[in-house]
C-alpha atoms as a PDB file:
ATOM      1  CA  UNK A   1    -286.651 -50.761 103.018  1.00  0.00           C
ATOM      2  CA  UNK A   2    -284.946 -47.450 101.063  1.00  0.00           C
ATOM      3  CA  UNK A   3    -281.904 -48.682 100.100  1.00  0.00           C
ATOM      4  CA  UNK A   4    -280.649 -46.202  97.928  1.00  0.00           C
ATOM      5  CA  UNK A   5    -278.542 -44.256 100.724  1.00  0.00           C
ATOM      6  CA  UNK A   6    -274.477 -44.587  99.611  1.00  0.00           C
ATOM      7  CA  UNK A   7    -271.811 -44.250 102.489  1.00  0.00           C
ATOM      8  CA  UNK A   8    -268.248 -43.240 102.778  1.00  0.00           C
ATOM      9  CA  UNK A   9    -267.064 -45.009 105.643  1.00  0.00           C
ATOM     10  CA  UNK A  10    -263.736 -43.655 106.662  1.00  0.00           C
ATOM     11  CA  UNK A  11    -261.112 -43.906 109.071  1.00  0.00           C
ATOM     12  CA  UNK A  12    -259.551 -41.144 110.690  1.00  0.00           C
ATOM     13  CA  UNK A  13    -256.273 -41.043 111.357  1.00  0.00           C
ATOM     14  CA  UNK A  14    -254.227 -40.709 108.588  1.00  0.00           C
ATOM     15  CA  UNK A  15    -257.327 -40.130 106.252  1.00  0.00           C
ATOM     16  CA  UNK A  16    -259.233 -37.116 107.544  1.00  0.00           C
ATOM     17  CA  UNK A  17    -256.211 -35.608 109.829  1.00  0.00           C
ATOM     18  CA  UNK A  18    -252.175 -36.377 110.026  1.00  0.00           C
ATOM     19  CA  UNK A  19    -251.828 -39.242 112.057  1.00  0.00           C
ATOM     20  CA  UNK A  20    -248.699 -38.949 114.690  1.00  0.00           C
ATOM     21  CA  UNK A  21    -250.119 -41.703 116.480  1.00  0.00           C
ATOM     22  CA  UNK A  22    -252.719 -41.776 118.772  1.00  0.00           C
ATOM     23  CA  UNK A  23    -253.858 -37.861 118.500  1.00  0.00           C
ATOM     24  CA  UNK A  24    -256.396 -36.989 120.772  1.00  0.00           C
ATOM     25  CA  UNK A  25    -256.124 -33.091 121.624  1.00  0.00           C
ATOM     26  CA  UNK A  26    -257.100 -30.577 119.257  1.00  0.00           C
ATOM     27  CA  UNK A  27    -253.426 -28.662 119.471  1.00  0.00           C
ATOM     28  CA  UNK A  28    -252.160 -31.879 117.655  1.00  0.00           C
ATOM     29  CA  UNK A  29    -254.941 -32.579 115.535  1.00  0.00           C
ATOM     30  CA  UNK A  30    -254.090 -31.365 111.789  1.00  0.00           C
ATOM     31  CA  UNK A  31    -256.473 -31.874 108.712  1.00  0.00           C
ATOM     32  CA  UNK A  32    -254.911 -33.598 105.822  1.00  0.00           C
ATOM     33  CA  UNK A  33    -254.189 -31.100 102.923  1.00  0.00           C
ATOM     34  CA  UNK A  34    -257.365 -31.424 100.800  1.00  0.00           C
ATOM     35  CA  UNK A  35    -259.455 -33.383 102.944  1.00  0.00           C
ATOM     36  CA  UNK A  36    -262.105 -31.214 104.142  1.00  0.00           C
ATOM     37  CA  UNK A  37    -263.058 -29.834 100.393  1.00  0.00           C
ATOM     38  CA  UNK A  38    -262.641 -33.577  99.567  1.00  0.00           C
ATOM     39  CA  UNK A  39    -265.644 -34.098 102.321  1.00  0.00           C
ATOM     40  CA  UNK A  40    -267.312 -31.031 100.779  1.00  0.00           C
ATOM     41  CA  UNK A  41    -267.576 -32.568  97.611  1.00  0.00           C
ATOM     42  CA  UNK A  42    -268.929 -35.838  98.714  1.00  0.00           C
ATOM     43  CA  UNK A  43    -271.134 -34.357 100.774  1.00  0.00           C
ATOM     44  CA  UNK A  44    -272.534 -32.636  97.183  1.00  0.00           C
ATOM     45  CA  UNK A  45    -272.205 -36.031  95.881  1.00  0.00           C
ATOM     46  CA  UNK A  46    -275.338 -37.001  97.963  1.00  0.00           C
ATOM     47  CA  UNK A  47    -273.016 -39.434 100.039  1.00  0.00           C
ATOM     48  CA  UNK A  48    -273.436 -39.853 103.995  1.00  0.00           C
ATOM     49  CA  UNK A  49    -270.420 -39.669 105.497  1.00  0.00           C
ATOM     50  CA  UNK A  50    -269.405 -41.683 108.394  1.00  0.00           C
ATOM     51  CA  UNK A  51    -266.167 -42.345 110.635  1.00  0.00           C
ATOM     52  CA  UNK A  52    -265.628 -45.787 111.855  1.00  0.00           C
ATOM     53  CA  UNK A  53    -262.137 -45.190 114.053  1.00  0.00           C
ATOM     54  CA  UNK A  54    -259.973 -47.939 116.229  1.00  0.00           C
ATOM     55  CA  UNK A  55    -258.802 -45.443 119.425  1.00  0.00           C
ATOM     56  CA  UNK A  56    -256.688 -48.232 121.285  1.00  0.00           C
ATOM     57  CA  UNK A  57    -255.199 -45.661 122.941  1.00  0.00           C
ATOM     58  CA  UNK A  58    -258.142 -44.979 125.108  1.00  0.00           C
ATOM     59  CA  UNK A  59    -257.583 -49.047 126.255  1.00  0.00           C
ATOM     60  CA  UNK A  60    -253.903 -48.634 126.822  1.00  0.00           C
ATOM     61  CA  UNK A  61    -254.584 -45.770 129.115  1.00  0.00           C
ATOM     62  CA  UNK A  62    -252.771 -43.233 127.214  1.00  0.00           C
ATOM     63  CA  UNK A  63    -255.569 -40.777 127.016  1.00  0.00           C
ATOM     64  CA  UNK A  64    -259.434 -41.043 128.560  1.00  0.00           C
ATOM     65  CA  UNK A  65    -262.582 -41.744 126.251  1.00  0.00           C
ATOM     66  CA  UNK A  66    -263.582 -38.199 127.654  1.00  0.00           C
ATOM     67  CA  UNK A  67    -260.710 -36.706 126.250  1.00  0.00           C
ATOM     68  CA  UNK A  68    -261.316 -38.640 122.553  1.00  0.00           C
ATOM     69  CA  UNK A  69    -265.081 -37.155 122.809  1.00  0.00           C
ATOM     70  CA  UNK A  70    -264.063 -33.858 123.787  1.00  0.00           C
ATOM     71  CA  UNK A  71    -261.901 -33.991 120.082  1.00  0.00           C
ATOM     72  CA  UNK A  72    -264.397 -35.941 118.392  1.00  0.00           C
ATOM     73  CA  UNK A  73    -267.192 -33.297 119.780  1.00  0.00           C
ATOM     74  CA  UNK A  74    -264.377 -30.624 118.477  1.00  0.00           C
ATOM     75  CA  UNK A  75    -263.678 -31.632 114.842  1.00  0.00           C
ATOM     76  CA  UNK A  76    -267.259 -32.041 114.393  1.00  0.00           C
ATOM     77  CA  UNK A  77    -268.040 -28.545 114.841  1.00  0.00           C
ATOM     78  CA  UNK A  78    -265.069 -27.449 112.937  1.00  0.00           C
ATOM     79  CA  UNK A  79    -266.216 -29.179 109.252  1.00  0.00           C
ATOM     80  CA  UNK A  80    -269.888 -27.826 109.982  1.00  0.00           C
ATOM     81  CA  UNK A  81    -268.229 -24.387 109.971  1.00  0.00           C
ATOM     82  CA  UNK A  82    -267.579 -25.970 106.343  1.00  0.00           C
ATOM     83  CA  UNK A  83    -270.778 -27.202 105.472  1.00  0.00           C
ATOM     84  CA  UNK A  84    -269.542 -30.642 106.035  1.00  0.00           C
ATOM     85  CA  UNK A  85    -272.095 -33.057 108.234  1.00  0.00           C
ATOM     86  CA  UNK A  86    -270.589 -35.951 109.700  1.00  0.00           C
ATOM     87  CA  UNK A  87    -273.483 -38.120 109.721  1.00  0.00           C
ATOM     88  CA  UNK A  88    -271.855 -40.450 111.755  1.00  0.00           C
ATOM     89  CA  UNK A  89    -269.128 -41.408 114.563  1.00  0.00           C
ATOM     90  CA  UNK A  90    -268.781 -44.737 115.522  1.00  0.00           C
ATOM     91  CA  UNK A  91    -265.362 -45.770 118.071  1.00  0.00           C
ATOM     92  CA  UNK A  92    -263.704 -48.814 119.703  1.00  0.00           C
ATOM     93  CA  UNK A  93    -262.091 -48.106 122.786  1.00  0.00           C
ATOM     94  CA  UNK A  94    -261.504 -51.955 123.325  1.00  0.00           C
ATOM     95  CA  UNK A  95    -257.938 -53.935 123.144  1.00  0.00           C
ATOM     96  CA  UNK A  96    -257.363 -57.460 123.964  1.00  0.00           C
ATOM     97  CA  UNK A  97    -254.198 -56.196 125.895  1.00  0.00           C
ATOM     98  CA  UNK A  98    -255.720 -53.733 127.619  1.00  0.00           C
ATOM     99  CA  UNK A  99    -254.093 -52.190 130.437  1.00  0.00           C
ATOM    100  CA  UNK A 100    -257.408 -50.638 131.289  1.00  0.00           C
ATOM    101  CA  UNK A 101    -259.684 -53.536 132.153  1.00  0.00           C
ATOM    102  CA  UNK A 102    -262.940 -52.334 131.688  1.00  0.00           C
ATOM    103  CA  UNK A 103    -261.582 -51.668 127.847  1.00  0.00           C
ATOM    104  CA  UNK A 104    -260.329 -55.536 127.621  1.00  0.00           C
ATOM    105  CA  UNK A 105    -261.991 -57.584 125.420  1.00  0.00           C
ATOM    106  CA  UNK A 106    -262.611 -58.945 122.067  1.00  0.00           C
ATOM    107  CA  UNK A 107    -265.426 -56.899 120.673  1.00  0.00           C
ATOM    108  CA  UNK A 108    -267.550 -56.598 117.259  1.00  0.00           C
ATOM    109  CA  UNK A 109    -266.359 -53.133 117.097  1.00  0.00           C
ATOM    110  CA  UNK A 110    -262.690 -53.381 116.504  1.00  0.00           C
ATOM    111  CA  UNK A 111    -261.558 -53.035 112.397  1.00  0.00           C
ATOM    112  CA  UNK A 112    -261.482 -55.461 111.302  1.00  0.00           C
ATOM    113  CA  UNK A 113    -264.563 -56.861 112.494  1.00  0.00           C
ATOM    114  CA  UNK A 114    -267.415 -54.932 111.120  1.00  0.00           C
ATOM    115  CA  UNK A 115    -269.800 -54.405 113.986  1.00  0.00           C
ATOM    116  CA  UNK A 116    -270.056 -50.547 113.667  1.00  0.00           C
ATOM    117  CA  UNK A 117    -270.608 -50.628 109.890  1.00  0.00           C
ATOM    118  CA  UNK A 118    -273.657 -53.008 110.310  1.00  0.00           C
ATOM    119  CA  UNK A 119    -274.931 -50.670 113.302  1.00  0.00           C
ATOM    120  CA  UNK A 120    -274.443 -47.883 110.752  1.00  0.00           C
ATOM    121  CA  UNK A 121    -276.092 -49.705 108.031  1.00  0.00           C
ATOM    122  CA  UNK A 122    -278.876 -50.579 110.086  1.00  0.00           C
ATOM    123  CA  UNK A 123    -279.338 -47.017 111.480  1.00  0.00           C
ATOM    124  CA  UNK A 124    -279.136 -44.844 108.051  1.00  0.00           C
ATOM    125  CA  UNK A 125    -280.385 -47.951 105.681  1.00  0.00           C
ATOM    126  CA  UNK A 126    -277.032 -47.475 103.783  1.00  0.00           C
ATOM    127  CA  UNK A 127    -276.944 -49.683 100.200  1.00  0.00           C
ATOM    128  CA  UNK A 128    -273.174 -51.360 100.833  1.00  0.00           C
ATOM    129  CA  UNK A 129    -272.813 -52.170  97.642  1.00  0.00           C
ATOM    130  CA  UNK A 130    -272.647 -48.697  96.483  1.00  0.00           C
ATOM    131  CA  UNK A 131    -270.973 -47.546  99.602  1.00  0.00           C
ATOM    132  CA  UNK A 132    -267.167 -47.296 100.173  1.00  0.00           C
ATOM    133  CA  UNK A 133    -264.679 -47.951 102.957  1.00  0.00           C
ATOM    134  CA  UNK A 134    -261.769 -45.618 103.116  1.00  0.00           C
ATOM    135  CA  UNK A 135    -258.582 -46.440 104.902  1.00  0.00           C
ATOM    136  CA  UNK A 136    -255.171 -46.764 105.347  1.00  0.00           C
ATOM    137  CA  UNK A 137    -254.812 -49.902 106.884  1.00  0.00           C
ATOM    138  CA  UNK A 138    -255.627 -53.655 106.137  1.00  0.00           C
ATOM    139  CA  UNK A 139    -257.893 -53.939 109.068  1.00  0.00           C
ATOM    140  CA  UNK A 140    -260.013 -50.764 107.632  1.00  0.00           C
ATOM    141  CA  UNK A 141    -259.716 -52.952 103.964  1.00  0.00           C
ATOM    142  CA  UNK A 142    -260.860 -56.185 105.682  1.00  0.00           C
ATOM    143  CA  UNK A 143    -263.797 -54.270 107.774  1.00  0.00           C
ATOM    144  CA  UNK A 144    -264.944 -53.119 104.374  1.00  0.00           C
ATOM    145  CA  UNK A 145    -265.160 -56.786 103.207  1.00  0.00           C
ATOM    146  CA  UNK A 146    -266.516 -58.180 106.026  1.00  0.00           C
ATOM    147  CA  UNK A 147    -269.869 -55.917 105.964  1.00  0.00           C
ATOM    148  CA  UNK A 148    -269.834 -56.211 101.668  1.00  0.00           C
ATOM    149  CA  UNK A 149    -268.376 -53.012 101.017  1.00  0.00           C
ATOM    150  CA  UNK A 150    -268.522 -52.963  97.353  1.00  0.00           C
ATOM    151  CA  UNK A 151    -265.549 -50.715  97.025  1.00  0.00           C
ATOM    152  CA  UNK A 152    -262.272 -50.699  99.267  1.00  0.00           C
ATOM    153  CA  UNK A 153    -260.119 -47.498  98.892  1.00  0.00           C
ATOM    154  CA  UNK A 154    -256.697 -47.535 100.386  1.00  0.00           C
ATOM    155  CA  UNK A 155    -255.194 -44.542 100.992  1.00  0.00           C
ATOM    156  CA  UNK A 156    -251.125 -45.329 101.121  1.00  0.00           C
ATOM    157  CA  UNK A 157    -248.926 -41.909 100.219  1.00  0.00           C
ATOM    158  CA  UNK A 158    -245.791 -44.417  98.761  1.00  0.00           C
ATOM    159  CA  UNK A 159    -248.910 -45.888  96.392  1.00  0.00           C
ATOM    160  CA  UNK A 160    -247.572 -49.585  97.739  1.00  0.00           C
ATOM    161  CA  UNK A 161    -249.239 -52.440  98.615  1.00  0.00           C
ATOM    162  CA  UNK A 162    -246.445 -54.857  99.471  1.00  0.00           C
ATOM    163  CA  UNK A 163    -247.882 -55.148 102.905  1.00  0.00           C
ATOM    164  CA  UNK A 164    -251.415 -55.655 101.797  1.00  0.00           C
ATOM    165  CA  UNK A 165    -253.292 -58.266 100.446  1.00  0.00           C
ATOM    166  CA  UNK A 166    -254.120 -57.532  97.400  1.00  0.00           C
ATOM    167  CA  UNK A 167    -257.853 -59.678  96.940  1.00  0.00           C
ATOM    168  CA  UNK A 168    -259.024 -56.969 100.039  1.00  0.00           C
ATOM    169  CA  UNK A 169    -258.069 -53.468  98.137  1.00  0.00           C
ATOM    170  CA  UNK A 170    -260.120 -52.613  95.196  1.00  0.00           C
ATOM    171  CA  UNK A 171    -258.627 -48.784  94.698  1.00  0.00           C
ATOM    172  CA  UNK A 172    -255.146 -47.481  95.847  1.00  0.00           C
ATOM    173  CA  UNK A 173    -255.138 -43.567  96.184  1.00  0.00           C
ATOM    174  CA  UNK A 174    -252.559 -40.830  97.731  1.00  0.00           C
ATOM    175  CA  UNK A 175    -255.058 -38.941  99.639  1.00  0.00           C
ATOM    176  CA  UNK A 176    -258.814 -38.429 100.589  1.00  0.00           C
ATOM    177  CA  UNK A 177    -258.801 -35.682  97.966  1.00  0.00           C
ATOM    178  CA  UNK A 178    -258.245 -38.034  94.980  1.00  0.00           C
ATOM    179  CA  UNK A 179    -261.680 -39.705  96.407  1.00  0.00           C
ATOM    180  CA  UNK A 180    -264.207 -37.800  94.842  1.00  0.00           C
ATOM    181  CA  UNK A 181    -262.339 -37.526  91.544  1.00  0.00           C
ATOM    182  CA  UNK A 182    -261.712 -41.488  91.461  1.00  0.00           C
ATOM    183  CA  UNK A 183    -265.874 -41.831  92.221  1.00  0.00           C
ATOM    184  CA  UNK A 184    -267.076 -39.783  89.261  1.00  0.00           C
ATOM    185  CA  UNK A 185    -264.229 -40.973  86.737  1.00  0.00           C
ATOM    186  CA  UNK A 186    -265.642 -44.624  87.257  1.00  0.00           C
ATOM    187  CA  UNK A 187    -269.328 -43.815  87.678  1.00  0.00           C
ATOM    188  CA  UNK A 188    -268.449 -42.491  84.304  1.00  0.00           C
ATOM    189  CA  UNK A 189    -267.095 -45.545  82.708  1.00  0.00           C
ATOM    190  CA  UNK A 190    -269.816 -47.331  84.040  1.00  0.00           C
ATOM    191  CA  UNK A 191    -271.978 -45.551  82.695  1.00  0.00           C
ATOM    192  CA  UNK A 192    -270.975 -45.783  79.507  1.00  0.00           C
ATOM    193  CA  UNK A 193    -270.611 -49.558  80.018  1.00  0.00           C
ATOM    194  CA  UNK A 194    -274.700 -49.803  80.412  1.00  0.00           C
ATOM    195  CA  UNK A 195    -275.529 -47.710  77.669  1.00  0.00           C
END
């Protein structure tokens, strides 16, 4: 098996577009200043890119898997107007508290279990220890962990991590636009390193 393939995994909300919690029409959904030339340069990096996303809202009834689609089938079409391939989308609509039933459960898909990164793994032969999970919360950190992520990026704006535990976050950053930077600064030093 070719396992030379590298992956971004990323959230969304709050990494690719302005989280103002639980966004699921296209009137509220905002890209992040500097994320989509962030994803352009990745993308020219030779990385897949691919959006693992907890969408709880969808099990707490306050807006329909249809309508997530619809925005997910949305946003994809806007960053191919930017060259940008999402190569691919992988959701949990599931809550243990569901007020949805069918939605109620404790599934393999939920961050931070890492059931979608395998599936993605599987699907796209994707080397994880080259790969890198971007988020901006400790259950995006721990997902990264749990499928051997070699690098975990959090993304926190304050550049804190009080809240997190440290032994899951390999790289703090401000935004998805420091990303690509970060990537080729220490592909550098390691480079040097072998030599």
């Amino acid at each position: 098996m070719n396992l030379n393939i590298s992956a971004i995994f990323l959230d969304r909300d709050g990494i690719i577009n302005y989280d103002y919690g639980y966004v699921y029409e296209k009137d509220t959904f905002q890209f992040i200043e500097g994320s989509v030339e962030a994803l352009q340069e990745l993308k020219t990096m030779n990385y897949v890119l691919v959006i693992v996303t907890n969408q709880s809202g969808i099990a707490k009834g306050l807006f329909t898997e249809t309508q997530f689609i619809d925005l997910t089938n949305w946003m994809y079409r806007e960053l191919i107007q930017y060259g940008i391939k999402i190569d691919g989308i992988y959701y949990c609509p599931h809550h243990p508290n569901a007020i949805k039933m069918k939605y109620k459960q404790i599934c393999n898909c939920r961050k931070p279990k890492a059931g979608w990164l395998f599936t993605a793994q599987k699907k796209m032969n994707i080397n994880m220890k080259t790969s890198y999970m971007v988020g901006d919360k400790l259950s995006d950190m721990k997902a990264g962990k749990n499928a051997g992520i070699g690098t975990t990026v959090l993304v926190s704006v304050n550049n804190s991590i009080m809240d997190y535990d440290k032994k899951y976050v390999d790289w703090i950053i401000n935004s998805l636009a420091e990303l690509p930077y970060r990537i080729k600064k220490y592909q550098s030093v390691n480079n040097i390193l072998l030599k």
